[in-house]
PDB file of N, CA and C in Angstrom:
ATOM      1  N   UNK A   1      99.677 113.126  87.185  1.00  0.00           N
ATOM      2  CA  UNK A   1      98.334 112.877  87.702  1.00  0.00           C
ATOM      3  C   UNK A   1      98.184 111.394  88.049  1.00  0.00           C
ATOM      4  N   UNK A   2      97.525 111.028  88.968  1.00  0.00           N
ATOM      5  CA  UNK A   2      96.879 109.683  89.808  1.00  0.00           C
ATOM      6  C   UNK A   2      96.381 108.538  88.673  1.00  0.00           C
ATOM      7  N   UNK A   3      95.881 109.287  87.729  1.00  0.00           N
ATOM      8  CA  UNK A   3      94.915 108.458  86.437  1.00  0.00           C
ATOM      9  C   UNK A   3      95.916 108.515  85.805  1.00  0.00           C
ATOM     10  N   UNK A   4      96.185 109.017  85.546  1.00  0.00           N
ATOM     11  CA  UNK A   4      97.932 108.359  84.288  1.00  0.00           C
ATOM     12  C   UNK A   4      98.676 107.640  84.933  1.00  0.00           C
ATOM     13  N   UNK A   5      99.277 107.433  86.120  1.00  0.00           N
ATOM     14  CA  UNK A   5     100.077 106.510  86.761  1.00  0.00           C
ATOM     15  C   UNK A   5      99.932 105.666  87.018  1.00  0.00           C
ATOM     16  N   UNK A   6      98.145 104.924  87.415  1.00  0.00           N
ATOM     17  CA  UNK A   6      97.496 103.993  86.953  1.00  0.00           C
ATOM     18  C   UNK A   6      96.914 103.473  86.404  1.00  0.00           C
ATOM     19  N   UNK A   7      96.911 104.169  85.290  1.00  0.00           N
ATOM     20  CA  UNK A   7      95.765 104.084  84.083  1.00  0.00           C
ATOM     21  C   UNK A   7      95.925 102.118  83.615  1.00  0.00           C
ATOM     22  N   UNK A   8      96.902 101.570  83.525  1.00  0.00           N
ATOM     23  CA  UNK A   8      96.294  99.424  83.690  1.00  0.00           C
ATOM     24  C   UNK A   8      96.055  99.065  84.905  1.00  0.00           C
ATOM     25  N   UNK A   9      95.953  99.827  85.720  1.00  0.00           N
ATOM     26  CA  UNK A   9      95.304  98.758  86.999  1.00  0.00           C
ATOM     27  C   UNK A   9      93.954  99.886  87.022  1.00  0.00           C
ATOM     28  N   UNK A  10      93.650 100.869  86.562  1.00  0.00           N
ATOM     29  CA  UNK A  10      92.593 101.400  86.652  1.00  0.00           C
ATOM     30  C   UNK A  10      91.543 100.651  85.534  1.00  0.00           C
ATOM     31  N   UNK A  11      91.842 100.322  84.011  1.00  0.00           N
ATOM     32  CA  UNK A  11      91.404  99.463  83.487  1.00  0.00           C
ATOM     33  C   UNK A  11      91.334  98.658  83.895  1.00  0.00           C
ATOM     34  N   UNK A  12      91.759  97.449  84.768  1.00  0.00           N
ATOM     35  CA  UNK A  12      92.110  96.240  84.749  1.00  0.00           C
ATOM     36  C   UNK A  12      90.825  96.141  85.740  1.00  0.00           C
ATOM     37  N   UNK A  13      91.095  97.038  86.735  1.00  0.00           N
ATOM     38  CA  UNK A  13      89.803  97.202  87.405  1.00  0.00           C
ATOM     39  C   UNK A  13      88.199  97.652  87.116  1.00  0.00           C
ATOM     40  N   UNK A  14      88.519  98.425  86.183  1.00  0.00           N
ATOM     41  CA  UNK A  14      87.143  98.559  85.477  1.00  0.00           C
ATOM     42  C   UNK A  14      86.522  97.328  84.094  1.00  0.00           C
ATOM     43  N   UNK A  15      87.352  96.831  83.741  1.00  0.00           N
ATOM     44  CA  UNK A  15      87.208  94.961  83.154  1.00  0.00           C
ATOM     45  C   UNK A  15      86.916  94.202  83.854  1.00  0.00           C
ATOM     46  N   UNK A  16      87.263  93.929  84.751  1.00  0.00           N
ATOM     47  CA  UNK A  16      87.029  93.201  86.065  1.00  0.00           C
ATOM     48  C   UNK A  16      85.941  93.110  86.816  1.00  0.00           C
ATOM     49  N   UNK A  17      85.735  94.369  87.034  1.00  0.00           N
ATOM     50  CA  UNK A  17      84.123  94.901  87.440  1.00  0.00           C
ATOM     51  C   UNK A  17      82.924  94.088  86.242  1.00  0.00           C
ATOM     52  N   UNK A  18      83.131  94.863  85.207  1.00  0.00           N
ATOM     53  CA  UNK A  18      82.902  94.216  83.943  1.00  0.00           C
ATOM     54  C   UNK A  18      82.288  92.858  84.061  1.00  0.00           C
ATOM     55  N   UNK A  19      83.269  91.993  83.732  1.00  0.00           N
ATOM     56  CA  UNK A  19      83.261  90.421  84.027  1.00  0.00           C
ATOM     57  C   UNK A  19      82.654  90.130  84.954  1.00  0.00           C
ATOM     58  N   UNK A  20      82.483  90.619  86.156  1.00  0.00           N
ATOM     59  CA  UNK A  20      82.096  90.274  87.697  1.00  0.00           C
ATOM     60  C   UNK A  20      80.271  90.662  87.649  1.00  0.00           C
ATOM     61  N   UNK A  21      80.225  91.622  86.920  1.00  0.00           N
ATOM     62  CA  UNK A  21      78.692  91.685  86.899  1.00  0.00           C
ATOM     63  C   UNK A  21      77.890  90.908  85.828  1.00  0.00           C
ATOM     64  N   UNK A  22      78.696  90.669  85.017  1.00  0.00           N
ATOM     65  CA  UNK A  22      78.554  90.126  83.827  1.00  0.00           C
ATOM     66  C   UNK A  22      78.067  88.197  83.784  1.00  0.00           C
ATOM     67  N   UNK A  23      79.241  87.979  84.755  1.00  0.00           N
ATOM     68  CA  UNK A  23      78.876  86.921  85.617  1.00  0.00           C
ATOM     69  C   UNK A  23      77.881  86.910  86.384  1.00  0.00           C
ATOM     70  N   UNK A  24      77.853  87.499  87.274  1.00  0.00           N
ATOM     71  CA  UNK A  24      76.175  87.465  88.145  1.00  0.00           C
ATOM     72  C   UNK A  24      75.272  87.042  87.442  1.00  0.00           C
ATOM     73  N   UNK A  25      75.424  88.310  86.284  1.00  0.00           N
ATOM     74  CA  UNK A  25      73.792  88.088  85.821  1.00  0.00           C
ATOM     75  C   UNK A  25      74.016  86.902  85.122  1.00  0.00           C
ATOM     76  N   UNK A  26      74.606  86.541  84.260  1.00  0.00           N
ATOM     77  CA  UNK A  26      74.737  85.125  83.527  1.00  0.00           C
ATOM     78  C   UNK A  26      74.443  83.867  84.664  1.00  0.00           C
ATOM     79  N   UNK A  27      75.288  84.126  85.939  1.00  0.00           N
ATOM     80  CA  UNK A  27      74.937  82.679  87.262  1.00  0.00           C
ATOM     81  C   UNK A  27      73.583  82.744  87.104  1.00  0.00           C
ATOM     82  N   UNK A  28      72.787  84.018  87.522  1.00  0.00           N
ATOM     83  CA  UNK A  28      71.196  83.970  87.424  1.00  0.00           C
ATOM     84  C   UNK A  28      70.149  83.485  86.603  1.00  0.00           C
ATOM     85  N   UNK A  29      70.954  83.211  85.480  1.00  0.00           N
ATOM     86  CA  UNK A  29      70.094  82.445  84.559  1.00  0.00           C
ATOM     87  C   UNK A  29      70.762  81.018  84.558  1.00  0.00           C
ATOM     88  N   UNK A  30      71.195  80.952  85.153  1.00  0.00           N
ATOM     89  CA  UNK A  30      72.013  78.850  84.728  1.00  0.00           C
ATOM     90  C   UNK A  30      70.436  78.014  85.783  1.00  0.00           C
ATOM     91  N   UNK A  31      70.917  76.859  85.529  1.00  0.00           N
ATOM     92  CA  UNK A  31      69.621  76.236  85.617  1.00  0.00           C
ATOM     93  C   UNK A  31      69.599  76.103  87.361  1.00  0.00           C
ATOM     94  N   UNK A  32      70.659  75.661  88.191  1.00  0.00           N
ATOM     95  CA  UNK A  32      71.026  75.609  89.038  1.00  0.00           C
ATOM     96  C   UNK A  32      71.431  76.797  90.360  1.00  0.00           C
ATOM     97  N   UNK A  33      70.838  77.911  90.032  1.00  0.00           N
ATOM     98  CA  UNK A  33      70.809  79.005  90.673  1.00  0.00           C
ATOM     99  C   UNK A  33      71.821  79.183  92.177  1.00  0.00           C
ATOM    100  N   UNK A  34      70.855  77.962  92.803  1.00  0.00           N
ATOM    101  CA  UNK A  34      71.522  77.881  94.024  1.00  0.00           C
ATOM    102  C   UNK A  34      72.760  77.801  94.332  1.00  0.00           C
ATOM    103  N   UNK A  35      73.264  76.324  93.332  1.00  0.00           N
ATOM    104  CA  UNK A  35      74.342  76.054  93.388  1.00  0.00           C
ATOM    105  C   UNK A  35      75.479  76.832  92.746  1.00  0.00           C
ATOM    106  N   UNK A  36      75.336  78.424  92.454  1.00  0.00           N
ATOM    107  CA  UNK A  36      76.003  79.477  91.892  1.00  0.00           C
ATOM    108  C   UNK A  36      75.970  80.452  92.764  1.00  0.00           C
ATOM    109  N   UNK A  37      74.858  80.377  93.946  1.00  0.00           N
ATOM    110  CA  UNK A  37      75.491  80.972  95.035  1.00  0.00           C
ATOM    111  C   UNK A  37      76.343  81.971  95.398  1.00  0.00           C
ATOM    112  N   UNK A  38      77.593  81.117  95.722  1.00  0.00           N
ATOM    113  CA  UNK A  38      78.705  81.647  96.740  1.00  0.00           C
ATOM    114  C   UNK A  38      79.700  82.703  95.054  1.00  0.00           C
ATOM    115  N   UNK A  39      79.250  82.410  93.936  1.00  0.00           N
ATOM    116  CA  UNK A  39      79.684  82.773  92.690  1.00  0.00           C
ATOM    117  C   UNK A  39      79.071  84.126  92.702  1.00  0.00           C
ATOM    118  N   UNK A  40      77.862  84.212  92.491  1.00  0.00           N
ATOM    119  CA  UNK A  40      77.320  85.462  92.492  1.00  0.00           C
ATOM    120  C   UNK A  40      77.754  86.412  93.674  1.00  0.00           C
ATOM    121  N   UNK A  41      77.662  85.780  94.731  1.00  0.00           N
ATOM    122  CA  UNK A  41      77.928  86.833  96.502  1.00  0.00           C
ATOM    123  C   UNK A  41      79.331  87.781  95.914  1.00  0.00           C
ATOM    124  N   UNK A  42      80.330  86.524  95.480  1.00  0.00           N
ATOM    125  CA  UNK A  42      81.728  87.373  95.195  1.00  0.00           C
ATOM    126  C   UNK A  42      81.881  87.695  94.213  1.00  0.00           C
ATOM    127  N   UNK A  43      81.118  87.723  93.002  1.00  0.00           N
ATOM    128  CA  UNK A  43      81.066  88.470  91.712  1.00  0.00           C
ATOM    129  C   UNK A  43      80.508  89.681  92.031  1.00  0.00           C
ATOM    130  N   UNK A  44      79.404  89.849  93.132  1.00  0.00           N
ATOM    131  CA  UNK A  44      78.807  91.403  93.640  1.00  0.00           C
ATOM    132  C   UNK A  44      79.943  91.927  93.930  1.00  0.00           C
ATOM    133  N   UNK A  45      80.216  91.277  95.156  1.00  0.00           N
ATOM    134  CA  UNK A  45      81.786  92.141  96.004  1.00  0.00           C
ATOM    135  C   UNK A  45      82.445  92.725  95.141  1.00  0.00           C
ATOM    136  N   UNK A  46      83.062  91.595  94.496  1.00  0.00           N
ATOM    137  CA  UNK A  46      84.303  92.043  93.343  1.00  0.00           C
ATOM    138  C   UNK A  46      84.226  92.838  92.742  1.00  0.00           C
ATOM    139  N   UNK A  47      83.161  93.382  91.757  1.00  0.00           N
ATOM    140  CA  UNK A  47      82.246  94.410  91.202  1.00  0.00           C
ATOM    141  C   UNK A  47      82.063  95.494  91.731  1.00  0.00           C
ATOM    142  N   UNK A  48      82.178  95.638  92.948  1.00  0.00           N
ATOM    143  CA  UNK A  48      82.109  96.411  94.098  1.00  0.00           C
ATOM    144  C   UNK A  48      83.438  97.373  94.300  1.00  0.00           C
ATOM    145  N   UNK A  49      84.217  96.180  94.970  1.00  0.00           N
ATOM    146  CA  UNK A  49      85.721  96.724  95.445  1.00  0.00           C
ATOM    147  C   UNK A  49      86.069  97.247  94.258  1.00  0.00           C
ATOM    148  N   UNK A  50      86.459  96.439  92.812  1.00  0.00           N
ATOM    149  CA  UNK A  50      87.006  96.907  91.825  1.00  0.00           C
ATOM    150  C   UNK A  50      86.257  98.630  90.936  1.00  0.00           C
ATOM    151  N   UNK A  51      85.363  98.838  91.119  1.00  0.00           N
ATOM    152  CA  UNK A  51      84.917 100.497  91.176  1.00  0.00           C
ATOM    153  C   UNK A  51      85.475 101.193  92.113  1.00  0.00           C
ATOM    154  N   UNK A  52      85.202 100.571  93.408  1.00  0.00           N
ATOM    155  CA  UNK A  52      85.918 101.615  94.215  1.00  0.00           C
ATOM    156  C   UNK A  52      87.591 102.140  94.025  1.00  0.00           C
ATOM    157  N   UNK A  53      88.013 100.635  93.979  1.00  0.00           N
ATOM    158  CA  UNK A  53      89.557 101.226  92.975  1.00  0.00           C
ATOM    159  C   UNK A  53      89.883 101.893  92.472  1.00  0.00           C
ATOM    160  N   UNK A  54      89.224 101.788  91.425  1.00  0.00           N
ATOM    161  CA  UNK A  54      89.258 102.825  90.187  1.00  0.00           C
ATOM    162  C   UNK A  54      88.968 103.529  90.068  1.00  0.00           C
ATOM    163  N   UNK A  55      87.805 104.268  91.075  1.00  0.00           N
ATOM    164  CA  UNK A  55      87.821 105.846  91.900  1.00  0.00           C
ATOM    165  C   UNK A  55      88.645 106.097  92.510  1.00  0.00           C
ATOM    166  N   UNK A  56      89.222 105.392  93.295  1.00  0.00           N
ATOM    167  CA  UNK A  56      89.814 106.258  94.228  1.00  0.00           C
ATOM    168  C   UNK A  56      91.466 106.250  93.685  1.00  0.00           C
ATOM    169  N   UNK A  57      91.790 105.094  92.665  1.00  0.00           N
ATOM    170  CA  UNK A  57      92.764 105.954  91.864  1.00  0.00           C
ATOM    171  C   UNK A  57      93.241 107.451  91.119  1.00  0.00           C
ATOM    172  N   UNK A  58      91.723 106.687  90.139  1.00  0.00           N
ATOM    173  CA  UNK A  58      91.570 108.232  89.595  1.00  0.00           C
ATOM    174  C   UNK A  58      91.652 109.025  90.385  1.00  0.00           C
ATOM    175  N   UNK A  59      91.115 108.869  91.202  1.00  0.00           N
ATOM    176  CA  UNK A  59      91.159 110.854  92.379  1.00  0.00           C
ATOM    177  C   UNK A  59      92.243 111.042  93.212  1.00  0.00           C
ATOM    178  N   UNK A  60      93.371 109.983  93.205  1.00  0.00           N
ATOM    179  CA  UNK A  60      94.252 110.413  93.729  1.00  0.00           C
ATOM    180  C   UNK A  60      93.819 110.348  95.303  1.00  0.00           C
ATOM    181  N   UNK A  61      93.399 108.951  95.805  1.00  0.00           N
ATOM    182  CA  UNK A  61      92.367 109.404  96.663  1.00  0.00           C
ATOM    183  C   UNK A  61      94.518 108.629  97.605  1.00  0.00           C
ATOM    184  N   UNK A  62      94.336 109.289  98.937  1.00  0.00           N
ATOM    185  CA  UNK A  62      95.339 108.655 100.018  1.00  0.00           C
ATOM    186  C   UNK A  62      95.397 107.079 100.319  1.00  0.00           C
ATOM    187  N   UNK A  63      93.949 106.794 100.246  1.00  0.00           N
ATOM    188  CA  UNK A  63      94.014 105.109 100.816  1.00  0.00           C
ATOM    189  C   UNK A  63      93.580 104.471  99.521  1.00  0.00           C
ATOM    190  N   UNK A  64      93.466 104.603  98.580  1.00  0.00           N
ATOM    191  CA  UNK A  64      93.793 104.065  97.337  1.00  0.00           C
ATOM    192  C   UNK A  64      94.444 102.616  97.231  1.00  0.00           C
ATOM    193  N   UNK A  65      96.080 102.612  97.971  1.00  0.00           N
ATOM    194  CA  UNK A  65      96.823 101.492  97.773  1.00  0.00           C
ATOM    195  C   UNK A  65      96.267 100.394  98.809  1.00  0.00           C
ATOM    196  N   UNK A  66      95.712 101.288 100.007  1.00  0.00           N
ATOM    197  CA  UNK A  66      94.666 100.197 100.718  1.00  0.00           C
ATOM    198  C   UNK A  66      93.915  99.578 100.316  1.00  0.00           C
ATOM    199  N   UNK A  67      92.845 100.186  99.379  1.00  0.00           N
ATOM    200  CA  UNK A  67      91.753  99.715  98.564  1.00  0.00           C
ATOM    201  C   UNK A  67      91.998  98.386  97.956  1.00  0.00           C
ATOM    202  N   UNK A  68      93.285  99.010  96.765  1.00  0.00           N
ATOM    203  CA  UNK A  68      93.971  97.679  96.122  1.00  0.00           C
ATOM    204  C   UNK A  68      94.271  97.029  96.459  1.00  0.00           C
ATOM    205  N   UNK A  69      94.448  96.922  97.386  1.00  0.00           N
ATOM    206  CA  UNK A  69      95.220  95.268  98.602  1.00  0.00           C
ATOM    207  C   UNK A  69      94.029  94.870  98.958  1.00  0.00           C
ATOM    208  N   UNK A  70      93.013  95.373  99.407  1.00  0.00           N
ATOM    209  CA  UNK A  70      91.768  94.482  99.423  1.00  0.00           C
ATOM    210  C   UNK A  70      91.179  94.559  98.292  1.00  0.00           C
ATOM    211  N   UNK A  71      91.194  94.891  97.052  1.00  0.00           N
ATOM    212  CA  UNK A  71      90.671  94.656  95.920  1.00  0.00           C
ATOM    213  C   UNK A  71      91.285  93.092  95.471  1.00  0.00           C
ATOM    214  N   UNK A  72      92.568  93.163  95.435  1.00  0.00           N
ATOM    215  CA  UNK A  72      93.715  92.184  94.961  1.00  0.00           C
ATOM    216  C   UNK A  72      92.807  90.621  96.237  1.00  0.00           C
ATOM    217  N   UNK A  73      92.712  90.691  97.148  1.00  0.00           N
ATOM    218  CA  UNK A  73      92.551  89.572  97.910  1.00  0.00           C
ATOM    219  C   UNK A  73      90.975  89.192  97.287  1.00  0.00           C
ATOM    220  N   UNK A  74      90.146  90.378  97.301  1.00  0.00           N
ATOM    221  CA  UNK A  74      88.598  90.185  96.926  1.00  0.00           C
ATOM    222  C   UNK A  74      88.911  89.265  95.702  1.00  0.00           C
ATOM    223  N   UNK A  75      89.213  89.850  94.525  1.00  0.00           N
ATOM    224  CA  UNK A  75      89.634  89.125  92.942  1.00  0.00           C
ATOM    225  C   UNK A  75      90.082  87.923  93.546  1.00  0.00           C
ATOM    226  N   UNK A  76      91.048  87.313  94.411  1.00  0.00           N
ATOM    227  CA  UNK A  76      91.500  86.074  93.849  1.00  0.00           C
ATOM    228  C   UNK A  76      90.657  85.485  94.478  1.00  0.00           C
ATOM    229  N   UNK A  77      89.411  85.519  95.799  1.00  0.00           N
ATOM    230  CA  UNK A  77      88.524  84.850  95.939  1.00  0.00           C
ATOM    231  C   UNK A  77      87.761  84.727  95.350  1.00  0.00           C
ATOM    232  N   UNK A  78      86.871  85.460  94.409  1.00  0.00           N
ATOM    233  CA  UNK A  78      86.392  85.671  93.036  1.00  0.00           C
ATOM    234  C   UNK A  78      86.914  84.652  92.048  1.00  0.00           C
ATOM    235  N   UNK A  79      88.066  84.838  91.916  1.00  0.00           N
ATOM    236  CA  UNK A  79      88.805  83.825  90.781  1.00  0.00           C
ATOM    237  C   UNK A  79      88.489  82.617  90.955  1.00  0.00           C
ATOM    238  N   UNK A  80      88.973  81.920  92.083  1.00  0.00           N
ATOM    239  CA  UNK A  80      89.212  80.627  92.462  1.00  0.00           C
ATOM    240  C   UNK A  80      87.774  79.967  93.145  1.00  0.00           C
ATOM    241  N   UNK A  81      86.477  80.297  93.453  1.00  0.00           N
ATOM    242  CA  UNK A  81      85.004  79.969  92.807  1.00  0.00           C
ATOM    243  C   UNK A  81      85.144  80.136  91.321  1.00  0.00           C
ATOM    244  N   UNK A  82      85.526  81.436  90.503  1.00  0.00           N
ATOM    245  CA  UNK A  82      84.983  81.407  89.297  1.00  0.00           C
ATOM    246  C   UNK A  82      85.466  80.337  88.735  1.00  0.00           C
ATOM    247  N   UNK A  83      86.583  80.332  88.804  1.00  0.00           N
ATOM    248  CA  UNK A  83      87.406  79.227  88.139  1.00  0.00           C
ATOM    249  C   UNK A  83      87.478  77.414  88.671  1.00  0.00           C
ATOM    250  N   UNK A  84      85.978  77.534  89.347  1.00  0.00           N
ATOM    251  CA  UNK A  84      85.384  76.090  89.214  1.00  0.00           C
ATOM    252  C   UNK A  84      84.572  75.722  88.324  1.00  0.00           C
ATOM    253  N   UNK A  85      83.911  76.812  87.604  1.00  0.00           N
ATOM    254  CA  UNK A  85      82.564  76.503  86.654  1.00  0.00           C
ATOM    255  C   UNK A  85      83.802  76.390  85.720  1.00  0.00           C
ATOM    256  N   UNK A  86      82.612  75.877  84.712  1.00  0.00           N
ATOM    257  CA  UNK A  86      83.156  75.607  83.377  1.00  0.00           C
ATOM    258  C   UNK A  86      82.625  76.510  82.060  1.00  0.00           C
ATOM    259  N   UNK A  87      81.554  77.199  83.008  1.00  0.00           N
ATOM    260  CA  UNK A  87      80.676  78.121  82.077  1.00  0.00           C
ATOM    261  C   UNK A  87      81.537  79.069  81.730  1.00  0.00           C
ATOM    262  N   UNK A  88      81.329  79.577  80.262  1.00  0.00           N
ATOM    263  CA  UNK A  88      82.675  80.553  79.707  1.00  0.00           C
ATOM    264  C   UNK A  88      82.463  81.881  80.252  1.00  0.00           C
ATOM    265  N   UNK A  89      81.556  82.301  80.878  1.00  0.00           N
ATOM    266  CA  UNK A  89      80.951  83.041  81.842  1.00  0.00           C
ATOM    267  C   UNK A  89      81.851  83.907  82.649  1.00  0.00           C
ATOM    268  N   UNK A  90      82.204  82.401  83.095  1.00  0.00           N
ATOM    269  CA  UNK A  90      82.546  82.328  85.022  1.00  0.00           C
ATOM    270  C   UNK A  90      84.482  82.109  84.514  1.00  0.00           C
ATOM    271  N   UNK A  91      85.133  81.251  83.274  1.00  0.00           N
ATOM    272  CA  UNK A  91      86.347  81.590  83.695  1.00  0.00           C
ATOM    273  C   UNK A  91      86.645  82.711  83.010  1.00  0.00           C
ATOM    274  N   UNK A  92      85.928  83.753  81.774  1.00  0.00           N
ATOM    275  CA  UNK A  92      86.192  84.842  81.517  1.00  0.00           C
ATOM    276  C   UNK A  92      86.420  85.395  82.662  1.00  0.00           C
ATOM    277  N   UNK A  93      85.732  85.738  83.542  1.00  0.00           N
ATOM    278  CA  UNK A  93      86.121  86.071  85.259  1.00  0.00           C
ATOM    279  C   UNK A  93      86.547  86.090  86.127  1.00  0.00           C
ATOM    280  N   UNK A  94      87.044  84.856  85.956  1.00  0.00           N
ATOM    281  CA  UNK A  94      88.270  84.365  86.553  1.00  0.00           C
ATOM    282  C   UNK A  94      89.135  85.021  86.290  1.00  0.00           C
ATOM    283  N   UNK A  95      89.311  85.105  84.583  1.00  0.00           N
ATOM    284  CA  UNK A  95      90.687  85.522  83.967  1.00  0.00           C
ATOM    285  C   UNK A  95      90.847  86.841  84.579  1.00  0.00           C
ATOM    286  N   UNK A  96      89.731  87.882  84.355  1.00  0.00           N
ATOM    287  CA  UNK A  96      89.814  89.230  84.657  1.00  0.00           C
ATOM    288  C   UNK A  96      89.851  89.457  85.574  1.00  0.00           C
ATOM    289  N   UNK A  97      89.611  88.397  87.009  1.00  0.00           N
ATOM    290  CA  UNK A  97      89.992  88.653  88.204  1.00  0.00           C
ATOM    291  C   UNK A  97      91.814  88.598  88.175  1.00  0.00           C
ATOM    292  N   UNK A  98      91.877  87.669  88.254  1.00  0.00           N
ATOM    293  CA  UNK A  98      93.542  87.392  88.297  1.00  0.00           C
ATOM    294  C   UNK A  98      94.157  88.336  88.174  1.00  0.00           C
ATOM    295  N   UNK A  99      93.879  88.831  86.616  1.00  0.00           N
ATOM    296  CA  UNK A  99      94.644  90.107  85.777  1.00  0.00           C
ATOM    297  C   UNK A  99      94.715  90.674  86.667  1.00  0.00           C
ATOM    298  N   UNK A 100      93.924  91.493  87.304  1.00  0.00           N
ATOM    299  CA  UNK A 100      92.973  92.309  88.187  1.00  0.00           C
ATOM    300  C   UNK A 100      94.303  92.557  89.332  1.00  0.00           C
ATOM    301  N   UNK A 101      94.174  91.557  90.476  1.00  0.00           N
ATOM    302  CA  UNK A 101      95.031  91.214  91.283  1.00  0.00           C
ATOM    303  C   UNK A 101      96.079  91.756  91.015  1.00  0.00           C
ATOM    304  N   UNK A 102      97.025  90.550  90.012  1.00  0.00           N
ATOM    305  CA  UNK A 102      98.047  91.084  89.684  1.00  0.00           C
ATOM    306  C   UNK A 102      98.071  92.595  89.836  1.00  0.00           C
ATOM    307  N   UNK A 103      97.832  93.466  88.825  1.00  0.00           N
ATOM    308  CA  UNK A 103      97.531  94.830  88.468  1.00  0.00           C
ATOM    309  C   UNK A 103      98.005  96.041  90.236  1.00  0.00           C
ATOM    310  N   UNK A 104      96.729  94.905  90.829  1.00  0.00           N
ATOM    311  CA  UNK A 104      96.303  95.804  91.820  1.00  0.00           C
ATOM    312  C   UNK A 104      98.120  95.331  92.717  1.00  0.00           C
ATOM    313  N   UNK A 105      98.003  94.395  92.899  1.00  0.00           N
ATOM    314  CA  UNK A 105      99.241  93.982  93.679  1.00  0.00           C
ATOM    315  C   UNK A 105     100.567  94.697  93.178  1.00  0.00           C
ATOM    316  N   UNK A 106     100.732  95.034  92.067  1.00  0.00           N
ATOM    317  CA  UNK A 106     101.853  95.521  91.388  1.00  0.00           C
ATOM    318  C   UNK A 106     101.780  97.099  91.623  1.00  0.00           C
ATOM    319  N   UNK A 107     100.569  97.475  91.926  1.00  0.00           N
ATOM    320  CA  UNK A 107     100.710  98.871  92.304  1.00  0.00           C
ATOM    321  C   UNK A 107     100.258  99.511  93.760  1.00  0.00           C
ATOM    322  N   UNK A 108     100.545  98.627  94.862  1.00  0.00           N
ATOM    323  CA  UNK A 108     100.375  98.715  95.545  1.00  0.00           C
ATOM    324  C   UNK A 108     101.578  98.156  96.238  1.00  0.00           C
ATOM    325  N   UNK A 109     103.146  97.376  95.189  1.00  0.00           N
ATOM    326  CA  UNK A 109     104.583  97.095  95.423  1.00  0.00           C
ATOM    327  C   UNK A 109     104.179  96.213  96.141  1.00  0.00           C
ATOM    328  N   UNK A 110     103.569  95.502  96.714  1.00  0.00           N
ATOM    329  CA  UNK A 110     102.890  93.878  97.199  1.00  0.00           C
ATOM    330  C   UNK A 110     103.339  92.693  95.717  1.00  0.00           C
ATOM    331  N   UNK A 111     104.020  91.733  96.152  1.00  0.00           N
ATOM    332  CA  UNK A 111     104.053  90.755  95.301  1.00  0.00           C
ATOM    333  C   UNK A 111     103.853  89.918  95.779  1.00  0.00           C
ATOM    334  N   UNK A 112     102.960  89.755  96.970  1.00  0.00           N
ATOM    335  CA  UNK A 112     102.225  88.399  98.039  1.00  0.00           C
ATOM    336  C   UNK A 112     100.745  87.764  96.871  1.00  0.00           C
ATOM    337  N   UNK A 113     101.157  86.876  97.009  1.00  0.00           N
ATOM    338  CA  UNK A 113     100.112  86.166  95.899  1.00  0.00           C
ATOM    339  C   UNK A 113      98.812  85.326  96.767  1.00  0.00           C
TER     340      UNK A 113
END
């Protein structure tokens, strides 16, 4: 089955998601709103793509490995904003983006970083 064969990049993606919303709402309360911005836009996305992943793993869906290749690119833009703050927030998010990537890149036989 589809969900057993990806069952760590299906987690990795549903952590990720995780972190990514988790972040939002945390940017929304920092004092500086604005300047968290372009943080929140790609913590939505990311949050976004990374569900869809992990549906369309689970279901064994055909374009699945498509998904993950734009999941994998979404995360490391995600990452690399997150991983300007210093808020433990934003590089928890980071981290789980990365993971994320990786994950997605490794099962999608892509090792383009």
């Amino acid at each position: 089955m589809a969900h057993e064969q990806f069952a760590s990049c299906i987690d990795a993606c549903d952590e990720c998601a995780a972190a990514c919303n988790h972040c939002a709402s945390a940017c929304l309360q920092e004092s500086d709103v604005h300047a968290m911005s372009r943080c929140i836009a790609l913590d939505i996305d990311c949050a976004a793509i990374c569900q869809l992943a992990s549906a369309a793993m689970a279901r064994g869906s055909e374009h699945a490995r498509s998904i993950c290749a734009l999941c994998a690119e979404i995360c490391d833009s995600c990452a690399e904003e997150c991983g300007k703050h210093d808020m433990d927030h934003c590089q928890a998010c980071a981290q789980a983006c990365r993971n994320c990537a990786a994950l997605c890149r490794s099962m999608t036989g892509s090792t383009n970083a």
